[in-house]
PDB file of N, CA and C in Angstrom:
ATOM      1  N   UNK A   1       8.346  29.205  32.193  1.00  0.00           N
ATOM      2  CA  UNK A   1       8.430  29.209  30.750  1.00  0.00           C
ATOM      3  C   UNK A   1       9.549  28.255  30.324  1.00  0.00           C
ATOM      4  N   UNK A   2       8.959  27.497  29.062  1.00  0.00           N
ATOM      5  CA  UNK A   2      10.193  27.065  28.598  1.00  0.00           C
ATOM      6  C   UNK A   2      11.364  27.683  28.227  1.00  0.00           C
ATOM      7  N   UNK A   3      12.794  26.607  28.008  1.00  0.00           N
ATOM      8  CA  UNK A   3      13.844  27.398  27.209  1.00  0.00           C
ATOM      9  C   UNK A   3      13.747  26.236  26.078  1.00  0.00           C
ATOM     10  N   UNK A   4      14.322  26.940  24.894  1.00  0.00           N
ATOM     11  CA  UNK A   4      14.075  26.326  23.642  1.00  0.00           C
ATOM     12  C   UNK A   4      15.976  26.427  23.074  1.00  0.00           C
ATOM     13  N   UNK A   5      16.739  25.251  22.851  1.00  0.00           N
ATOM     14  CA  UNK A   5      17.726  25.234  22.761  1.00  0.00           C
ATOM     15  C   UNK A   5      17.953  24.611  20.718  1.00  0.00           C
ATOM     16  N   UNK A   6      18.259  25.473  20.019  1.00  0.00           N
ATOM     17  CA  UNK A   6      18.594  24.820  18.502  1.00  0.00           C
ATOM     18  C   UNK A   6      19.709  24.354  18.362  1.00  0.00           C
ATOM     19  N   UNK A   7      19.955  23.222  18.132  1.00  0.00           N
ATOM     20  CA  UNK A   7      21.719  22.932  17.414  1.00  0.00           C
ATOM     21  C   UNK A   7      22.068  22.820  16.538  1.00  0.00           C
ATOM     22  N   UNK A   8      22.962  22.843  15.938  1.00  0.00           N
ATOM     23  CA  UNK A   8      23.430  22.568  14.248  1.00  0.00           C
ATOM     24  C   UNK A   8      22.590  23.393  13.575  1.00  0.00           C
ATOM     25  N   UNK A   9      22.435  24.859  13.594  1.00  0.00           N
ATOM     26  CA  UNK A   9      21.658  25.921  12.785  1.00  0.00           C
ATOM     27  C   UNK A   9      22.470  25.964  11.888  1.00  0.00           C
ATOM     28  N   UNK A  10      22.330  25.652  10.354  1.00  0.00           N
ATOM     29  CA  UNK A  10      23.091  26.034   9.367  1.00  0.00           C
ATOM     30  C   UNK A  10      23.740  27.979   9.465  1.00  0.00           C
ATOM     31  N   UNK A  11      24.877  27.870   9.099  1.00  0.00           N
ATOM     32  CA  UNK A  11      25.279  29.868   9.610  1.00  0.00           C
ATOM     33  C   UNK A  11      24.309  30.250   8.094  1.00  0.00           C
ATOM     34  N   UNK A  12      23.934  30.095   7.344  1.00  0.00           N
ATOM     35  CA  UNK A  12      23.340  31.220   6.548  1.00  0.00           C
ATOM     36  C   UNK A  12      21.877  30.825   6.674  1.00  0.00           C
ATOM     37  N   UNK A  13      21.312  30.073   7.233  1.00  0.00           N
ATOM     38  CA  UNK A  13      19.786  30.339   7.942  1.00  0.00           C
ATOM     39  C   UNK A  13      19.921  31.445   8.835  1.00  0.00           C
ATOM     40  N   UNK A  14      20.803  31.138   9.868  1.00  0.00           N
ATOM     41  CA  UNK A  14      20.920  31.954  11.451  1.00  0.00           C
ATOM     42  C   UNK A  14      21.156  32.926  10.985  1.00  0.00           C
ATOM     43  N   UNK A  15      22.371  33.760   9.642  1.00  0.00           N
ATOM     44  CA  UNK A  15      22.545  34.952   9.195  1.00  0.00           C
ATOM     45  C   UNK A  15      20.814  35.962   8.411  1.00  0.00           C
ATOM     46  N   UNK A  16      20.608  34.783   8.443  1.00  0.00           N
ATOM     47  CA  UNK A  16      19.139  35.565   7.494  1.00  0.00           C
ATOM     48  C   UNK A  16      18.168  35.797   8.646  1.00  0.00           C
ATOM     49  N   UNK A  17      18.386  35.153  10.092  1.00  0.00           N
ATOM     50  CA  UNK A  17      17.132  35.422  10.845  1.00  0.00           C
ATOM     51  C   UNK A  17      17.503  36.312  11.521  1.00  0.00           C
ATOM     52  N   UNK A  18      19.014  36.595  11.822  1.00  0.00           N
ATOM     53  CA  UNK A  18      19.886  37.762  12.237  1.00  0.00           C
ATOM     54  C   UNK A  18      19.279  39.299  11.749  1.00  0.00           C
ATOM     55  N   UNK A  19      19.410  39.287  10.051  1.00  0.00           N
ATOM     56  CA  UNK A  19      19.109  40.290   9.790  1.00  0.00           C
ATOM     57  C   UNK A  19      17.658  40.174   9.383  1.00  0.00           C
ATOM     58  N   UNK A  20      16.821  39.490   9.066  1.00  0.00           N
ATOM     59  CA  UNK A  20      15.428  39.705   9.417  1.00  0.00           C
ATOM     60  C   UNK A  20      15.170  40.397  10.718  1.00  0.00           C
ATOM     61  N   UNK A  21      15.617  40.199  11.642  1.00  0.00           N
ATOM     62  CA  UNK A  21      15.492  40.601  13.092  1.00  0.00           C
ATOM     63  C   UNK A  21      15.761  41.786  13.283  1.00  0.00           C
ATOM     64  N   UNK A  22      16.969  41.899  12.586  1.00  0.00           N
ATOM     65  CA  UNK A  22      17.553  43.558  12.711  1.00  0.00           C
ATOM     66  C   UNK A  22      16.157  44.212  12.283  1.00  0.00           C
ATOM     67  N   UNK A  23      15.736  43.644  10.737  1.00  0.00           N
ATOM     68  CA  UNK A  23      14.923  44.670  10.160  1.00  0.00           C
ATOM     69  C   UNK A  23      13.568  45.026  10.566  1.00  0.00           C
ATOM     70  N   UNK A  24      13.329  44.615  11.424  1.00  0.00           N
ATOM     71  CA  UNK A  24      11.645  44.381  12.099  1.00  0.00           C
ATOM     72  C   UNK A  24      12.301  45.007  13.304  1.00  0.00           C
ATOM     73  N   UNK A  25      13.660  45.531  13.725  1.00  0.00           N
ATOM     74  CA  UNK A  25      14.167  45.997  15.209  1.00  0.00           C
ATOM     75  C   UNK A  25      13.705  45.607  16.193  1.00  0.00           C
ATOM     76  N   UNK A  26      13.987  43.833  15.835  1.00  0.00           N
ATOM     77  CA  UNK A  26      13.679  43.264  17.119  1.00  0.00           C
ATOM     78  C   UNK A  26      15.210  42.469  17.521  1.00  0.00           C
ATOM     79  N   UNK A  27      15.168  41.613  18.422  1.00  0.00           N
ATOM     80  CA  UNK A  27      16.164  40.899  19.021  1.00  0.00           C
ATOM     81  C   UNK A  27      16.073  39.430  18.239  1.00  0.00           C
ATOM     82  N   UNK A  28      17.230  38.923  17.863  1.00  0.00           N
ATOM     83  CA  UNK A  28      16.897  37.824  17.435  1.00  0.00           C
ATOM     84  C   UNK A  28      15.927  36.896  18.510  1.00  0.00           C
ATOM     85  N   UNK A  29      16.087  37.100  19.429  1.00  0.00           N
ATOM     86  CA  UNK A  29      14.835  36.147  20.166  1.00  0.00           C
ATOM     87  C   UNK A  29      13.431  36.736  20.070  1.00  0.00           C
ATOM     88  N   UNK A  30      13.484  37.887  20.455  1.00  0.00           N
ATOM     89  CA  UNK A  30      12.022  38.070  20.022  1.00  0.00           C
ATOM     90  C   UNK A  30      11.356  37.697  18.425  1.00  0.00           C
ATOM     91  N   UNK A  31      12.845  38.159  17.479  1.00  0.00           N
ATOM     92  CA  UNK A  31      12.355  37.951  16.029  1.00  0.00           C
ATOM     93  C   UNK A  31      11.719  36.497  15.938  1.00  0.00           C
ATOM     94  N   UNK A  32      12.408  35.552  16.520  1.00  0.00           N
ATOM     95  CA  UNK A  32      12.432  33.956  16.642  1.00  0.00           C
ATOM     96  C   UNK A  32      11.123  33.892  17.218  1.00  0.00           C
ATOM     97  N   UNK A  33      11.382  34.337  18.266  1.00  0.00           N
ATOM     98  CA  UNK A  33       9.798  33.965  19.257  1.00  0.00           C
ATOM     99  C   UNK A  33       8.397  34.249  18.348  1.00  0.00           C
ATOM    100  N   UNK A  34       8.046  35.292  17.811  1.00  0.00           N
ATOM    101  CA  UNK A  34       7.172  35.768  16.890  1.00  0.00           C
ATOM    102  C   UNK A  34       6.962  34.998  16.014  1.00  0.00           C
ATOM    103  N   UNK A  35       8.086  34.912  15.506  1.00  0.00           N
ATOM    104  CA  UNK A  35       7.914  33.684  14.157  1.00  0.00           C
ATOM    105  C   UNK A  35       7.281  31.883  14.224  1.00  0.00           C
ATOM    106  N   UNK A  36       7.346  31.805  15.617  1.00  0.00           N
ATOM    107  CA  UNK A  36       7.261  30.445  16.208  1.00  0.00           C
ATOM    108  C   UNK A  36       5.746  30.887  16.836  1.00  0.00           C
ATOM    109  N   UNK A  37       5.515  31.793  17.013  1.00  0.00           N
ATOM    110  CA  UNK A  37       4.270  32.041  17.806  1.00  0.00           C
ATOM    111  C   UNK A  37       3.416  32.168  16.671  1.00  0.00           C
ATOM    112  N   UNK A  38       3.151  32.691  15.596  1.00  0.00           N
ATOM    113  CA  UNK A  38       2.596  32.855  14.211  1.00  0.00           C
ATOM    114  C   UNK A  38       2.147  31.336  13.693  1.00  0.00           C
ATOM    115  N   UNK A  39       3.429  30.861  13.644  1.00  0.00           N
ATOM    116  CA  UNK A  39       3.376  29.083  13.004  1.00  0.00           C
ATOM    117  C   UNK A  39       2.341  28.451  13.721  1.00  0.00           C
ATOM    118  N   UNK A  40       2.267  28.593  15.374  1.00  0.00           N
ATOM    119  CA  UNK A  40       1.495  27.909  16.078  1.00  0.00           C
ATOM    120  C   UNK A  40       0.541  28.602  16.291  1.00  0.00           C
ATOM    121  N   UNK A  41      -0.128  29.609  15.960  1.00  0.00           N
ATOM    122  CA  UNK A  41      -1.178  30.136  15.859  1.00  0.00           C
ATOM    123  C   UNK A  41      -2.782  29.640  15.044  1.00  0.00           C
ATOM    124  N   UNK A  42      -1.965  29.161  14.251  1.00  0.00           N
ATOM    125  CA  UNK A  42      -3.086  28.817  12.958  1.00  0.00           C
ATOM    126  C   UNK A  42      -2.940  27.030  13.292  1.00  0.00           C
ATOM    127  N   UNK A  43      -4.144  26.284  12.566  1.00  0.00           N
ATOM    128  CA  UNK A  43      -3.829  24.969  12.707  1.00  0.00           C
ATOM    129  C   UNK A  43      -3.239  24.617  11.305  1.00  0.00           C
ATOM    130  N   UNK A  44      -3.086  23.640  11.121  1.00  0.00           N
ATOM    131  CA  UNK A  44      -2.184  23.159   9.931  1.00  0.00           C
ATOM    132  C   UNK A  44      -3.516  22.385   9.085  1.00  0.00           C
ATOM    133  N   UNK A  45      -3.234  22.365   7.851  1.00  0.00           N
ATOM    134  CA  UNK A  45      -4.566  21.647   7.297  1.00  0.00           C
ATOM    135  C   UNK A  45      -4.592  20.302   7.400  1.00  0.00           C
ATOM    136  N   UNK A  46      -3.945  19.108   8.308  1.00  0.00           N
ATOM    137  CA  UNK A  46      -4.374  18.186   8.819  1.00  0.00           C
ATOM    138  C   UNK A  46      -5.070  18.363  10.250  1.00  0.00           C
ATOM    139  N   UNK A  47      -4.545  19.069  10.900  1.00  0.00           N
ATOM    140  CA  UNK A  47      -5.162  19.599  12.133  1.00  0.00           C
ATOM    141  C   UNK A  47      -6.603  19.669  11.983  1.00  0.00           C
ATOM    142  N   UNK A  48      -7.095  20.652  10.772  1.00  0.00           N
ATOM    143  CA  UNK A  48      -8.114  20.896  10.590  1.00  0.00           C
ATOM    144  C   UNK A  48      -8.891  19.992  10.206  1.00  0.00           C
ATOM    145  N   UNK A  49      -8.497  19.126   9.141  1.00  0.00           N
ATOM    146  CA  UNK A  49      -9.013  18.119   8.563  1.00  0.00           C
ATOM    147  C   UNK A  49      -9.533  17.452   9.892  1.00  0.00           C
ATOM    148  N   UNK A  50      -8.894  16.721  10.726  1.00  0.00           N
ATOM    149  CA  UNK A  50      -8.982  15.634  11.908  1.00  0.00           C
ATOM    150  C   UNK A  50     -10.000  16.323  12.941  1.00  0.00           C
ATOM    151  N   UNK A  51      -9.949  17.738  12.594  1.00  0.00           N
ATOM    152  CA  UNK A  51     -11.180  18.878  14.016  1.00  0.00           C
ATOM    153  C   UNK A  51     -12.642  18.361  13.235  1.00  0.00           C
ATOM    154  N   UNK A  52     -12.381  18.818  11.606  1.00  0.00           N
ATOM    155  CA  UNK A  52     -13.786  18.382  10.685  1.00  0.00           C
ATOM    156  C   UNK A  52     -14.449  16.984  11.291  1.00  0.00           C
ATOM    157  N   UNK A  53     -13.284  16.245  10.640  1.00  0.00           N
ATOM    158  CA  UNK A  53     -14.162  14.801  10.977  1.00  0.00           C
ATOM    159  C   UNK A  53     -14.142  14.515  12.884  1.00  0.00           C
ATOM    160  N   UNK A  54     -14.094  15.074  14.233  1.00  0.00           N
ATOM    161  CA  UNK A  54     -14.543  14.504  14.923  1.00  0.00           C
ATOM    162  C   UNK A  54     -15.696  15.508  15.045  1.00  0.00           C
ATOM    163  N   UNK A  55     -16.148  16.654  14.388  1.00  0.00           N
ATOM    164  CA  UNK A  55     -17.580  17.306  14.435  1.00  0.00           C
ATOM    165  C   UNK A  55     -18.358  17.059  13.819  1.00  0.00           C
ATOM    166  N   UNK A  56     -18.029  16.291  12.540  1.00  0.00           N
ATOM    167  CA  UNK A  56     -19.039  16.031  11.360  1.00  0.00           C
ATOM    168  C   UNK A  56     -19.869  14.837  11.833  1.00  0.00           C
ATOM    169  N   UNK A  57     -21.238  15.534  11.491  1.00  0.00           N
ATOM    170  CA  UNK A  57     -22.273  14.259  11.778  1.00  0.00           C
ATOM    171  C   UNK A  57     -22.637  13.470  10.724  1.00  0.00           C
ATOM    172  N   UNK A  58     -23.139  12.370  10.675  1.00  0.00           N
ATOM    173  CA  UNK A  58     -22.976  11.523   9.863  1.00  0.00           C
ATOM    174  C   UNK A  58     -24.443  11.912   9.671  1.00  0.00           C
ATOM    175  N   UNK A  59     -25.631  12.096  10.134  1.00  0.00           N
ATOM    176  CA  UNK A  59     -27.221  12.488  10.048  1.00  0.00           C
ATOM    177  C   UNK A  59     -27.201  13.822   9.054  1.00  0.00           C
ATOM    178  N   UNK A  60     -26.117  14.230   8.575  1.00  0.00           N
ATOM    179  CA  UNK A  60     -26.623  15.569   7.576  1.00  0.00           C
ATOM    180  C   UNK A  60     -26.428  14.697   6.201  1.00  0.00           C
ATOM    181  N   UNK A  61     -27.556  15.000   5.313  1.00  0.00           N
ATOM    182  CA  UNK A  61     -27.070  14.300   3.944  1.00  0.00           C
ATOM    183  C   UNK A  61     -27.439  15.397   3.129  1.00  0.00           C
ATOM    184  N   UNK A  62     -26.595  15.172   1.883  1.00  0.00           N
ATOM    185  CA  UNK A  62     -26.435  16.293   0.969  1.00  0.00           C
ATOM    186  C   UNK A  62     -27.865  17.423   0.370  1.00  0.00           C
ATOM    187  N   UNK A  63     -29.185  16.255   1.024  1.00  0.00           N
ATOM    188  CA  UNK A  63     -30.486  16.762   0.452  1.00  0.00           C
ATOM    189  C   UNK A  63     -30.741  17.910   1.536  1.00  0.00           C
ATOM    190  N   UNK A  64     -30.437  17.353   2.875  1.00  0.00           N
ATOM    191  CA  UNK A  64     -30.500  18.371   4.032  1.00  0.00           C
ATOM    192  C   UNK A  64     -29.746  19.719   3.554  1.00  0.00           C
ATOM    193  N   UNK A  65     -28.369  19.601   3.399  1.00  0.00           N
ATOM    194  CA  UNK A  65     -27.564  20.764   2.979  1.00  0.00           C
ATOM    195  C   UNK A  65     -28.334  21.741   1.892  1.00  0.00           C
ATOM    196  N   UNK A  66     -28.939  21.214   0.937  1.00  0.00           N
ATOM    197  CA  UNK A  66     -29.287  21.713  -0.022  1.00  0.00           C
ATOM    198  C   UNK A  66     -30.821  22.723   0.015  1.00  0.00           C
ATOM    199  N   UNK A  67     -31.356  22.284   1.058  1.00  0.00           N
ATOM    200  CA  UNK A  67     -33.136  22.228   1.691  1.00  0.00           C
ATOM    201  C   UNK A  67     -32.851  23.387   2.471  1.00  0.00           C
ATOM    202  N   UNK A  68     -31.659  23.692   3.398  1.00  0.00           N
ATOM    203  CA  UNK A  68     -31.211  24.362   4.175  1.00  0.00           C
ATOM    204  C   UNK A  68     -31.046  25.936   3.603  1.00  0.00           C
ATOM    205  N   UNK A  69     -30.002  25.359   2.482  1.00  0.00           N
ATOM    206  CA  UNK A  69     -29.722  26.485   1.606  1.00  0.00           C
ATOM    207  C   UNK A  69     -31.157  27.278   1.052  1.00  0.00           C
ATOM    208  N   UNK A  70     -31.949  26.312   0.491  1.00  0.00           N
ATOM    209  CA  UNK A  70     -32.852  26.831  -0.185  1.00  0.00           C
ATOM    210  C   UNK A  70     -33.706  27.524   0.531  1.00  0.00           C
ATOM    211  N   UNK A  71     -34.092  27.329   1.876  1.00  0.00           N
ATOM    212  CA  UNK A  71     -34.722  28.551   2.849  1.00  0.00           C
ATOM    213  C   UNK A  71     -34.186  29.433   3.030  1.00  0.00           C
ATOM    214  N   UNK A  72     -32.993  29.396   3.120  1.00  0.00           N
ATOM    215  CA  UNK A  72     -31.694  30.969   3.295  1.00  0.00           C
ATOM    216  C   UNK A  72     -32.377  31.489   2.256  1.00  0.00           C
ATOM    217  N   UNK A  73     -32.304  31.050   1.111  1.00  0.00           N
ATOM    218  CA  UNK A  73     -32.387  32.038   0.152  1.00  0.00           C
ATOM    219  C   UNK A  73     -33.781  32.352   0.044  1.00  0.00           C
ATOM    220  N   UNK A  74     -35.039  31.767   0.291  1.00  0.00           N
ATOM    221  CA  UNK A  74     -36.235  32.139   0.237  1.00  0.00           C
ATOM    222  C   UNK A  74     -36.178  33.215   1.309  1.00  0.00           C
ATOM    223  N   UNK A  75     -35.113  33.081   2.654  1.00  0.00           N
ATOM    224  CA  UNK A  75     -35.664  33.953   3.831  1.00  0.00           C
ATOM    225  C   UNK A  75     -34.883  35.499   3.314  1.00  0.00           C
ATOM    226  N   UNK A  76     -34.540  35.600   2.206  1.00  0.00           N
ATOM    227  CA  UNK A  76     -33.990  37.026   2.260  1.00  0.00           C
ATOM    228  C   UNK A  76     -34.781  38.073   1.442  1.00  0.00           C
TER     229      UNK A  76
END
């Protein structure tokens, strides 16, 4: 596993993640770790954007989308 080293933490960030930590009764590292594990959990909306366009096919056109829809709704 990595180690993850911060420098120059402003003291009233580090005081607020201190007692965030307290209040969830965790350890400031675990509080930290969680919080960093959350962030990287989800993609970011360029992430996503850049996943769209290498799946998007260029062969769907808006009449397809629409033709598509319109059987959904006939099939219910």
């Amino acid at each position: 596993m990595t180690v993850l080293t911060i420098r120059d933490m402003p003291d009233d960030q580090m005081q607020t993640l201190k007692v965030r930590a307290a209040q969830a009764g965790q350890s400031l590292q675990a509080y930290v770790k969680d919080v960093l594990a959350r962030e990287t959990a989800k993609p970011t909306l360029g992430e996503m954007m850049q996943r769209l366009d290498r799946e998007a096919t260029a062969d769907v056109s808006t009449r397809d989308v629409l033709e598509a829809i319109d059987e959904m709704r006939a099939g219910r």
